[in-house]
C-alpha atoms as a PDB file:
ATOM      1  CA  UNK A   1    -133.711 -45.872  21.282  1.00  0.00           C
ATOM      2  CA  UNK A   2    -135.411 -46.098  18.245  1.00  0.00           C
ATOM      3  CA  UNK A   3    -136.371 -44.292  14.760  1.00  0.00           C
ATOM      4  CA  UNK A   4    -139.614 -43.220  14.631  1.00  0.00           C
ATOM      5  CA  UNK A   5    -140.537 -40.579  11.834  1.00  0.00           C
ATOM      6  CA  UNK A   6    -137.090 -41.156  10.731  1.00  0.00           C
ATOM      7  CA  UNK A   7    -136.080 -40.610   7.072  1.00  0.00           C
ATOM      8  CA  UNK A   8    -133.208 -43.494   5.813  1.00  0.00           C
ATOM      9  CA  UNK A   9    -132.236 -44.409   2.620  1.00  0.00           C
ATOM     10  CA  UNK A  10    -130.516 -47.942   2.442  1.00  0.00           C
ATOM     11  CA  UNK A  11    -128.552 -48.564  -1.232  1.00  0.00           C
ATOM     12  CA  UNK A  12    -128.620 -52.477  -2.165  1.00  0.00           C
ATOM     13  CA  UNK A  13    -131.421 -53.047   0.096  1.00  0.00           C
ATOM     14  CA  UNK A  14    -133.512 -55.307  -2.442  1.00  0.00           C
ATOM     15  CA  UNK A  15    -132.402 -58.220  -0.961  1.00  0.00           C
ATOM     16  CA  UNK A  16    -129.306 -59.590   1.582  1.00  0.00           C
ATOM     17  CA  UNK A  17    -127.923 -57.763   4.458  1.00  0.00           C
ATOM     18  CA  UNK A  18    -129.276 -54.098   2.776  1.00  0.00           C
ATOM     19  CA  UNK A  19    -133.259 -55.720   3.088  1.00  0.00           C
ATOM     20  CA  UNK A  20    -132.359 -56.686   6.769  1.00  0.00           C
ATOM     21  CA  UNK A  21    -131.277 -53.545   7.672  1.00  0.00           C
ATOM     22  CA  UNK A  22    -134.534 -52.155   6.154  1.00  0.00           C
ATOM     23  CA  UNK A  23    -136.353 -54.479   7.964  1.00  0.00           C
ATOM     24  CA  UNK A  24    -135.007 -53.451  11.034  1.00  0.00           C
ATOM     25  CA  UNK A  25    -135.258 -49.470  10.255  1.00  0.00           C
ATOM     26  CA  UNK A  26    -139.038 -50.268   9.622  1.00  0.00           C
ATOM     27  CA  UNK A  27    -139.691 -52.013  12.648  1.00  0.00           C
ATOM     28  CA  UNK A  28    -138.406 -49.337  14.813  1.00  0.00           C
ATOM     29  CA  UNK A  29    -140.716 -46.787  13.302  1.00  0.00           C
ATOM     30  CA  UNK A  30    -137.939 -45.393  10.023  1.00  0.00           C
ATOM     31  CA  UNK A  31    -139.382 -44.650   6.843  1.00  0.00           C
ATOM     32  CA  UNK A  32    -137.204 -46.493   4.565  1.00  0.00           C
ATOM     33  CA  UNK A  33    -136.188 -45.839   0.619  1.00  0.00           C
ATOM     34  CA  UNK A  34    -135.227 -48.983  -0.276  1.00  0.00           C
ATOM     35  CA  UNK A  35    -132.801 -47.842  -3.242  1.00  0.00           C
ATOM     36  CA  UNK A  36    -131.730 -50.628  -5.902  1.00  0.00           C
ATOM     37  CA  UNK A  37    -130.093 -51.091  -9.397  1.00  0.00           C
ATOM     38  CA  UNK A  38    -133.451 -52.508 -10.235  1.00  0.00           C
ATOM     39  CA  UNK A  39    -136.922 -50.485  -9.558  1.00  0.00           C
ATOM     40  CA  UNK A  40    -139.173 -53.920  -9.191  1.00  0.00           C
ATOM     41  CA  UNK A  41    -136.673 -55.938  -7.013  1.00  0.00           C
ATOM     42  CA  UNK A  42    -136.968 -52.225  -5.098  1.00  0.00           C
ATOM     43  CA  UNK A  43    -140.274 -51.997  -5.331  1.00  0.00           C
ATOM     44  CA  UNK A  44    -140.982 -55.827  -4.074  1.00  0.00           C
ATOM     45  CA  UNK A  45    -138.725 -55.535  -0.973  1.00  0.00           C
ATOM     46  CA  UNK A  46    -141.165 -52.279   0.166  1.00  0.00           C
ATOM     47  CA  UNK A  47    -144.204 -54.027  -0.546  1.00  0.00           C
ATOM     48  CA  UNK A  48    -142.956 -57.044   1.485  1.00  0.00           C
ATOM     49  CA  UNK A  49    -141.503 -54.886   4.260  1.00  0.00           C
ATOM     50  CA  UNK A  50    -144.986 -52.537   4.369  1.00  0.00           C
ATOM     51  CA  UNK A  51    -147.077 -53.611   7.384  1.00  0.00           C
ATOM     52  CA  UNK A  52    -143.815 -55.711   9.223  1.00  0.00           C
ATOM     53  CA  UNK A  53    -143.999 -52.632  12.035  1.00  0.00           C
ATOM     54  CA  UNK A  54    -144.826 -48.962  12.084  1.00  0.00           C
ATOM     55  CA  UNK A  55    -142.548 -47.682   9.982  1.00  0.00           C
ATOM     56  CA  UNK A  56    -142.754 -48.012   5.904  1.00  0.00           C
ATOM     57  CA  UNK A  57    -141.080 -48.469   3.062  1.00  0.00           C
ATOM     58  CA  UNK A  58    -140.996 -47.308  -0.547  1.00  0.00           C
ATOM     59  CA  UNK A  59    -138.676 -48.537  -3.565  1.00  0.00           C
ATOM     60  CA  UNK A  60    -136.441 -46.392  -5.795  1.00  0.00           C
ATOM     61  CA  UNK A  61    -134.331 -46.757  -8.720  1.00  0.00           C
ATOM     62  CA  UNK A  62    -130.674 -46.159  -7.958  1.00  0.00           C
ATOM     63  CA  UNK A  63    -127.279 -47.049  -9.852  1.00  0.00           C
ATOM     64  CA  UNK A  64    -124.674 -45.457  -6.605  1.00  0.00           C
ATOM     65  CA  UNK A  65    -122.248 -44.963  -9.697  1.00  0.00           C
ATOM     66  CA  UNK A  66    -124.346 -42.571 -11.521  1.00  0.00           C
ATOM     67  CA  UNK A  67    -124.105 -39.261  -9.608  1.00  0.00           C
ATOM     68  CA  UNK A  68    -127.388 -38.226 -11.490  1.00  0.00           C
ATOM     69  CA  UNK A  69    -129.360 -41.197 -10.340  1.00  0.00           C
ATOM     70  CA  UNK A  70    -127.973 -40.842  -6.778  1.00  0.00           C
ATOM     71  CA  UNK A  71    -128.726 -37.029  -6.465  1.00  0.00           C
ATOM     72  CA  UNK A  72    -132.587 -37.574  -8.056  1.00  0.00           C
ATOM     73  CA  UNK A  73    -132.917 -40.746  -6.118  1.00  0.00           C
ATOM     74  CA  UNK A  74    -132.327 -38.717  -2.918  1.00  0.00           C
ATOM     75  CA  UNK A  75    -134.260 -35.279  -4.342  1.00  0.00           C
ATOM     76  CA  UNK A  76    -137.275 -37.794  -4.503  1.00  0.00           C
ATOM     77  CA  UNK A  77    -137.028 -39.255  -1.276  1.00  0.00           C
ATOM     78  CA  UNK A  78    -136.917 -35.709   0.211  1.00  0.00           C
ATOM     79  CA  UNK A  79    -139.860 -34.477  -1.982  1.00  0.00           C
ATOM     80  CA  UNK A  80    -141.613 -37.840  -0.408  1.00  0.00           C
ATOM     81  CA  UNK A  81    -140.779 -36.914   2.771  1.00  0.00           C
ATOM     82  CA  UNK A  82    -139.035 -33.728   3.897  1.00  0.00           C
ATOM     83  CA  UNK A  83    -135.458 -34.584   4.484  1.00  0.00           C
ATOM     84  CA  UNK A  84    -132.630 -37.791   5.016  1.00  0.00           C
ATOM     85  CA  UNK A  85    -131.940 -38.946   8.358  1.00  0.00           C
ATOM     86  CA  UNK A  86    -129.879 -42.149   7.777  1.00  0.00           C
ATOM     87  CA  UNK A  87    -127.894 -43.174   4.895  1.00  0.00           C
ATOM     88  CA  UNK A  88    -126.674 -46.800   4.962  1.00  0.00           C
ATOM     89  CA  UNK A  89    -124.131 -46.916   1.629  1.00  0.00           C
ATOM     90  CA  UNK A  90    -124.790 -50.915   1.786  1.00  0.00           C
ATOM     91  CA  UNK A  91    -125.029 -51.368  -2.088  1.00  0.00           C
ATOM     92  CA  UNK A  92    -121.773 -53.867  -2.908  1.00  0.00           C
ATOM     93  CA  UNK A  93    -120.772 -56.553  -5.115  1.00  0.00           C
ATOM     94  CA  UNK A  94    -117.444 -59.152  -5.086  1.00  0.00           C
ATOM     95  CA  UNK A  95    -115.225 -60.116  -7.759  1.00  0.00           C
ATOM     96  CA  UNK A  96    -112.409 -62.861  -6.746  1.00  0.00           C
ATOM     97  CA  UNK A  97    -109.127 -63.445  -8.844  1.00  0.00           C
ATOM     98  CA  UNK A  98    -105.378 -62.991  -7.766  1.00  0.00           C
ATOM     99  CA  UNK A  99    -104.006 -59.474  -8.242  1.00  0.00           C
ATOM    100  CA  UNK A 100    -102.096 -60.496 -11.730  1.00  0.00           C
ATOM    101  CA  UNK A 101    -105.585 -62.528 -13.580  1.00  0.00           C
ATOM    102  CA  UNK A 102    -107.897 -59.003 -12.167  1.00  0.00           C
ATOM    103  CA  UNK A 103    -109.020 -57.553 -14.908  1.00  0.00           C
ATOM    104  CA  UNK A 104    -108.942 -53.879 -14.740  1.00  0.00           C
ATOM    105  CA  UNK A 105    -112.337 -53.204 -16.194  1.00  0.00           C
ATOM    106  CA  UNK A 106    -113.327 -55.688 -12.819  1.00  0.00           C
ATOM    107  CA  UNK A 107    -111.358 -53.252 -10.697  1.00  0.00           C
ATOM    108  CA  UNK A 108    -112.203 -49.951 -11.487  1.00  0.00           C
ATOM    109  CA  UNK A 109    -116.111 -51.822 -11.338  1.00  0.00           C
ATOM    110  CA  UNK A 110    -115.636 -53.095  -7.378  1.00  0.00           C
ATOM    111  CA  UNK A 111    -114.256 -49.559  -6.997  1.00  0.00           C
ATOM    112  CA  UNK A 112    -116.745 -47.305  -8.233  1.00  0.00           C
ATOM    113  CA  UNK A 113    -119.553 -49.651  -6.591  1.00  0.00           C
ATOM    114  CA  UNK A 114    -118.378 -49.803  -3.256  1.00  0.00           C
ATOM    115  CA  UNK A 115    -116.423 -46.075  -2.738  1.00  0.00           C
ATOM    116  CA  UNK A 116    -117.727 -44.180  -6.083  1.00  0.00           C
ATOM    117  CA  UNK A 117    -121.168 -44.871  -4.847  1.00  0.00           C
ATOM    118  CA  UNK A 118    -120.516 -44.014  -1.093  1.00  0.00           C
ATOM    119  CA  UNK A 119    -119.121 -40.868  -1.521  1.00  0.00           C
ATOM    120  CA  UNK A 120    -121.803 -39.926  -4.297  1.00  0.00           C
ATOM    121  CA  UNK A 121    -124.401 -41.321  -1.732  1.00  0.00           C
ATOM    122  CA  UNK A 122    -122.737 -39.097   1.439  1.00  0.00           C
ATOM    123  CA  UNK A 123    -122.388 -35.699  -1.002  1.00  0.00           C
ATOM    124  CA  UNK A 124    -126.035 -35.976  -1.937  1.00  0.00           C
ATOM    125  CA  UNK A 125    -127.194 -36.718   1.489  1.00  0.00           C
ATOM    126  CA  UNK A 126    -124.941 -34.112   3.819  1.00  0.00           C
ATOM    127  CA  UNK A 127    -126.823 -30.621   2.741  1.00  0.00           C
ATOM    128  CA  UNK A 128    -130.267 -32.057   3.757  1.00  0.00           C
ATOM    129  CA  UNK A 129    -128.460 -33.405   6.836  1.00  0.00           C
ATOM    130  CA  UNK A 130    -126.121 -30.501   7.434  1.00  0.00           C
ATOM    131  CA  UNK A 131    -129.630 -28.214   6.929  1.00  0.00           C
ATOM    132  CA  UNK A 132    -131.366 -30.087   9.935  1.00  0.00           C
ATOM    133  CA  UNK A 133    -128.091 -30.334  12.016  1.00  0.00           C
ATOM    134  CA  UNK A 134    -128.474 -34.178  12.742  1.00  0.00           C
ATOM    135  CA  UNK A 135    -128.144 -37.017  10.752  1.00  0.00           C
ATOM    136  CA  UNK A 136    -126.207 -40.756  10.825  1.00  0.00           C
ATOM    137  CA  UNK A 137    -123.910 -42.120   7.689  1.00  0.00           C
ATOM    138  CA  UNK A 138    -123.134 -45.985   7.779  1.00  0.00           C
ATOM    139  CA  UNK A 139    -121.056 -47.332   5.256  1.00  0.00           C
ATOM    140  CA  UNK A 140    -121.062 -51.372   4.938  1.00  0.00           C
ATOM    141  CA  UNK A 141    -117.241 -52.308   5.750  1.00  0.00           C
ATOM    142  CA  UNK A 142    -115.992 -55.394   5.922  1.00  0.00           C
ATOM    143  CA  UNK A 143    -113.254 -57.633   8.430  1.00  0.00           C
ATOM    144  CA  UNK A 144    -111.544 -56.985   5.191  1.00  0.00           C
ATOM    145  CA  UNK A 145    -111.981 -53.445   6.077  1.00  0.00           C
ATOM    146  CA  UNK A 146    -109.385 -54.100   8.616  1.00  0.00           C
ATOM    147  CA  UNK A 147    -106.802 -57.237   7.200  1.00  0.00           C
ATOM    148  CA  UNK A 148    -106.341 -58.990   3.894  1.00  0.00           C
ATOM    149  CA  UNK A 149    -107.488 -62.232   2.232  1.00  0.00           C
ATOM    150  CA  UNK A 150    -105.664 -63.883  -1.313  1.00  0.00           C
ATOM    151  CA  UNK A 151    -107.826 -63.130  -4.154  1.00  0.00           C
ATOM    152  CA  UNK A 152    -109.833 -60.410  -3.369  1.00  0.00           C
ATOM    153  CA  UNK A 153    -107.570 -57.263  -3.907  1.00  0.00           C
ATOM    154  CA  UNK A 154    -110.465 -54.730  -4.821  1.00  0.00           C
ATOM    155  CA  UNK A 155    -112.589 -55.446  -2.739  1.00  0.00           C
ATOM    156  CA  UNK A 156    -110.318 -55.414   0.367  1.00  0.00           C
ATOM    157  CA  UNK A 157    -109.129 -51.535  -1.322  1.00  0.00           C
ATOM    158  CA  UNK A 158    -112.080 -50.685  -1.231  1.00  0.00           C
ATOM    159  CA  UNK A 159    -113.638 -52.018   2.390  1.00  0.00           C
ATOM    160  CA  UNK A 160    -110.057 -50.504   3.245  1.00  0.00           C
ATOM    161  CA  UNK A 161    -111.059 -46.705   1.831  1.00  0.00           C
ATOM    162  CA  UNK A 162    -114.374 -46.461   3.640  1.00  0.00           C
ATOM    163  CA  UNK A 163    -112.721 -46.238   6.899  1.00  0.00           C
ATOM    164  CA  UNK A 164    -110.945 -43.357   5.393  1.00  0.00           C
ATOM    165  CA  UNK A 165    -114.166 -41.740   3.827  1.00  0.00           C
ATOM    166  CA  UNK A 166    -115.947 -42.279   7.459  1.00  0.00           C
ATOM    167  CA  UNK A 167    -113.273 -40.509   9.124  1.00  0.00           C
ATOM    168  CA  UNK A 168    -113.478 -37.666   7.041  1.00  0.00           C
ATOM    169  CA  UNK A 169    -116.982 -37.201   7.209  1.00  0.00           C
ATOM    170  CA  UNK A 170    -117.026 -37.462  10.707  1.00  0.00           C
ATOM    171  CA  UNK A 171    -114.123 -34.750  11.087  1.00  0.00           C
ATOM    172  CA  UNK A 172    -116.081 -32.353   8.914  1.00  0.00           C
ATOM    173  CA  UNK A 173    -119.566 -32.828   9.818  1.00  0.00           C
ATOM    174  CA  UNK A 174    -119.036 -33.309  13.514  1.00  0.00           C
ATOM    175  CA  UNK A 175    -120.229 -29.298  13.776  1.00  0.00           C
ATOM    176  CA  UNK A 176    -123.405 -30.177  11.845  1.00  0.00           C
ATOM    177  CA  UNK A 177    -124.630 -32.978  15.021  1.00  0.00           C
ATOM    178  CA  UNK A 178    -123.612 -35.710  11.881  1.00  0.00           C
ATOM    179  CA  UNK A 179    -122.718 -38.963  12.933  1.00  0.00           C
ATOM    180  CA  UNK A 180    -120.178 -41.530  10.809  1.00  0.00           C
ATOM    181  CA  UNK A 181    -119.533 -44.878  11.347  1.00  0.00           C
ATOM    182  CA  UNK A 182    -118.461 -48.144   9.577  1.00  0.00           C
ATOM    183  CA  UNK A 183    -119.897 -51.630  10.306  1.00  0.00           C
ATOM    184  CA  UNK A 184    -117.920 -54.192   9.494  1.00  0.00           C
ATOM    185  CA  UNK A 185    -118.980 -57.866   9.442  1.00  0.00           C
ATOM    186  CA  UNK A 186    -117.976 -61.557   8.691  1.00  0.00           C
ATOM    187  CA  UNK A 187    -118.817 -63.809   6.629  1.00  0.00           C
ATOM    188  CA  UNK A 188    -122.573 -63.178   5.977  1.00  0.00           C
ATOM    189  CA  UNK A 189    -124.486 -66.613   4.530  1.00  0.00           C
ATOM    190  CA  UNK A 190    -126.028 -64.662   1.331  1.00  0.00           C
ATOM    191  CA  UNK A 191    -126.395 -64.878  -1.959  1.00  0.00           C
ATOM    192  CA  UNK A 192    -123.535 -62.666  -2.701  1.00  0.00           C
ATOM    193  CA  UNK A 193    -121.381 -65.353  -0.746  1.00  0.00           C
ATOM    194  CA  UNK A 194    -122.953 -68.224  -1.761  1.00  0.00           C
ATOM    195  CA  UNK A 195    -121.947 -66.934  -4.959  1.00  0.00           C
ATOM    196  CA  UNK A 196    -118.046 -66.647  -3.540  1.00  0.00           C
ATOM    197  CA  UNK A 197    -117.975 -70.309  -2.404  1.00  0.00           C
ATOM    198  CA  UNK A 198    -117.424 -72.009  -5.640  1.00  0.00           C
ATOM    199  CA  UNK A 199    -115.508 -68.899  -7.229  1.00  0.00           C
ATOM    200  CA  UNK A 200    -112.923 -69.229  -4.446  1.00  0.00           C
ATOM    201  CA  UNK A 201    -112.536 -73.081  -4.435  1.00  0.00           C
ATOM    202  CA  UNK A 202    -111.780 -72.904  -8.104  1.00  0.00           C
ATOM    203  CA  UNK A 203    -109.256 -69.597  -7.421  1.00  0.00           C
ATOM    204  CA  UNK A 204    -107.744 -70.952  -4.624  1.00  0.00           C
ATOM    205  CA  UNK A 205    -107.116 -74.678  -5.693  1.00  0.00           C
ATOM    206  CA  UNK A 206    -109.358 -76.108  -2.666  1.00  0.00           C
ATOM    207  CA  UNK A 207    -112.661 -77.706  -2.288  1.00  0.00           C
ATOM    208  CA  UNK A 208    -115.942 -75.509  -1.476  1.00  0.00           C
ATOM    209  CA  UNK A 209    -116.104 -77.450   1.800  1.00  0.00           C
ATOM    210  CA  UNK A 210    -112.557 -75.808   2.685  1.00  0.00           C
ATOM    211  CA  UNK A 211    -113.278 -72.502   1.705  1.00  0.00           C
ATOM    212  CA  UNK A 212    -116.416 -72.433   4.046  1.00  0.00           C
ATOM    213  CA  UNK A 213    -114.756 -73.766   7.054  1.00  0.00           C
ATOM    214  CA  UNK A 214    -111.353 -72.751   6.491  1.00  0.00           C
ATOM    215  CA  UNK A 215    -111.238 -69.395   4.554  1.00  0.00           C
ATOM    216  CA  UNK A 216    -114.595 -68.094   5.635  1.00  0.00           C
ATOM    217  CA  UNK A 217    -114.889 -69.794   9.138  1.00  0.00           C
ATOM    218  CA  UNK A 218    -111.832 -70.551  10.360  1.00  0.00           C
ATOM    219  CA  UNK A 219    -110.341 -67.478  11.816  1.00  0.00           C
ATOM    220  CA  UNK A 220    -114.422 -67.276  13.876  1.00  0.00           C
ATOM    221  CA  UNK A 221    -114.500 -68.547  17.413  1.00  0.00           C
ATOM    222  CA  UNK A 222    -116.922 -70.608  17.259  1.00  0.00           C
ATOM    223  CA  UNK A 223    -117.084 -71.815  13.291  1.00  0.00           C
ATOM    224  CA  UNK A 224    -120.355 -69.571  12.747  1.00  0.00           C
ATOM    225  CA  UNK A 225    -121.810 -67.539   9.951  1.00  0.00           C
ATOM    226  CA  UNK A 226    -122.198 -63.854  11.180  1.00  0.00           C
ATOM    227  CA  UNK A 227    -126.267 -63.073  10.518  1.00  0.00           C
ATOM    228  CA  UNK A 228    -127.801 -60.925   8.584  1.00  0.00           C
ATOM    229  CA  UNK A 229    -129.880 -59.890  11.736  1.00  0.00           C
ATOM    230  CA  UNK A 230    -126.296 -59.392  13.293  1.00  0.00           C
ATOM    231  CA  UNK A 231    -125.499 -56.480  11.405  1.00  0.00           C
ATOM    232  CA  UNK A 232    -128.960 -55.131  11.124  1.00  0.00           C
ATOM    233  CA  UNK A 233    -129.112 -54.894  15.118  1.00  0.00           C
ATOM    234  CA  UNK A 234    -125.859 -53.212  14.920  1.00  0.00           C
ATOM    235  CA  UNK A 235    -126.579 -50.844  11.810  1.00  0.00           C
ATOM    236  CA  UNK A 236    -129.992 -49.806  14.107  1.00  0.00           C
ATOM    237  CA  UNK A 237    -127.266 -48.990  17.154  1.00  0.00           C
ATOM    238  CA  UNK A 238    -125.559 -46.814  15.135  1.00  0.00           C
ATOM    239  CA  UNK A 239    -128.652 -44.871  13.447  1.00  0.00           C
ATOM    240  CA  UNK A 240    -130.187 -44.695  16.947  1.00  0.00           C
ATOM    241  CA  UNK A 241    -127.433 -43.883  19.084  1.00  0.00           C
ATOM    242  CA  UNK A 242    -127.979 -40.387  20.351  1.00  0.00           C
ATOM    243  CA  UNK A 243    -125.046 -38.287  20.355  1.00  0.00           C
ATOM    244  CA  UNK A 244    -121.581 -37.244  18.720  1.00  0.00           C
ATOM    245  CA  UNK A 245    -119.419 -39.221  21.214  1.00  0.00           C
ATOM    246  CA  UNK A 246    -119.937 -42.612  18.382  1.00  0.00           C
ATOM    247  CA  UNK A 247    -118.777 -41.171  15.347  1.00  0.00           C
ATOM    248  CA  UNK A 248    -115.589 -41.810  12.960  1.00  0.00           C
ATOM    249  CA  UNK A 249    -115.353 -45.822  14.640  1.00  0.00           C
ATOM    250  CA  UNK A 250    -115.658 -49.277  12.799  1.00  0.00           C
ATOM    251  CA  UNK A 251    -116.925 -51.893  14.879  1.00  0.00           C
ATOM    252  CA  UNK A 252    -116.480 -55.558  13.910  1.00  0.00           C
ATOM    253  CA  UNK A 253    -119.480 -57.867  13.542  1.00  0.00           C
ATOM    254  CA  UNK A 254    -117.796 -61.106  12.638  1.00  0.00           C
ATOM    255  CA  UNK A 255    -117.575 -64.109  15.513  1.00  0.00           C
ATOM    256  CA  UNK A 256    -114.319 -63.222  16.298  1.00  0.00           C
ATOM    257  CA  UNK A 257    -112.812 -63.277  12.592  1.00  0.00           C
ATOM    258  CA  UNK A 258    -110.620 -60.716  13.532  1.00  0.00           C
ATOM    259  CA  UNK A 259    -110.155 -59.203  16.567  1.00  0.00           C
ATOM    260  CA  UNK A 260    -108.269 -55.820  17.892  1.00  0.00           C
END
């Protein structure tokens, strides 16, 4: 399997697991928009992702909770380049507080990030896709896509409503030869959960040590960060695989986290 002269667009790919994915889609012959809140970070990821294998890689401007920015960030990419192939809906951020301290403005903000700007990100992609008759959606879950932590209420609603939004898409598109899947990984070491460590610890009354090896590790069978070439490897698998008979799944990327 692999992508060559394929057209993906991969939301919060400036940097984290969204940039590996990229990396991956170039490297197996993709051309990649690497779509950010910010055009430079965007643009810097292409530039250091151009020449890395034979695919390539250009930078746009994208806020996924803007429906105008999503629909011209994907009218350019298909002016650039014909169509959309692959949509990863990767962009994400994480807010931690227990359910009664969550501010609502902070809630209605993980929401419209992580399912606002999937569903804006599907709808703009699905004519182009639905015009061709092929085409693969990944939407970044999460373990938490499939079970519950303390503190992180949104974001768990939200990794929770993408398995809904994949199903649907799959069930609706299946008669267009589109393909929709969820990947859902661990723990990733990135800045986004570097960023987690010291929020939790303070939340949660514990030292950062114990929220690495006991909130974040603990549950894993071997005590290990999932990669961010983990889920790139797997995020390839899904944009490669060839038919209809993988669509509408989740598949856990996460050490054993959680298991079913």
């Amino acid at each position: 399997m692999d992508l060559k002269g394929k057209v993906a667009i991969v939301t919060g790919a400036a940097s984290g697991i969204g940039l590996g994915i990229a990396r991956r889609y170039v490297a197996a012959g993709a051309k990649v928009a690497i779509a950010d809140l910010k055009l430079d970070a965007a643009n810097a990821a292409a530039s250091e992702l151009n020449g890395q294998g034979p695919g390539e890689a250009v930078g746009i401007a994208m806020d996924v909770t803007s429906e105008a920015e999503v629909n011209k960030g994907v009218d350019d990419v298909v002016t650039r380049w014909g169509t959309v192939d692959i949509l990863v809906s990767n962009a994400g951020i994480q807010i931690v507080n227990r359910i009664e301290d969550f501010a609502f403005t902070d809630w209605k903000k993980m929401l419209a990030i992580h399912l606002d700007g999937a569903f804006l990100t599907t709808k703009a992609c699905l004519p182009h896709m639905q015009k061709q008759k092929s085409g693969a959606i990944l939407y970044m879950g999460s373990v938490h896509s499939k079970e519950a932590s303390p503190a992180k209420s949104a974001y768990i609603t939200a990794k929770h409503g993408l398995l809904g939004l994949a199903r649907s898409v799959a069930k609706e598109n299946g008669i267009h030869g589109i393909r929709s899947n969820v990947i859902c990984p661990g723990f990733v070491r990135t800045p986004l959960v570097d960023k987690q460590i010291p929020e939790q610890a303070k939340t949660l009354g514990i030292s950062e040590e114990e929220v690495v090896k006991k909130v974040m590790l603990g549950q894993t069978v071997d005590g290990e960060f999932t990669t961010i070439e983990d889920v790139a490897e797997t995020a390839f698998f899904f944009a490669a695989f060839p038919s209809n008979a993988l669509t509408g799944q989740s598949l856990i990327v996460s050490h054993g986290w959680h298991v079913e």
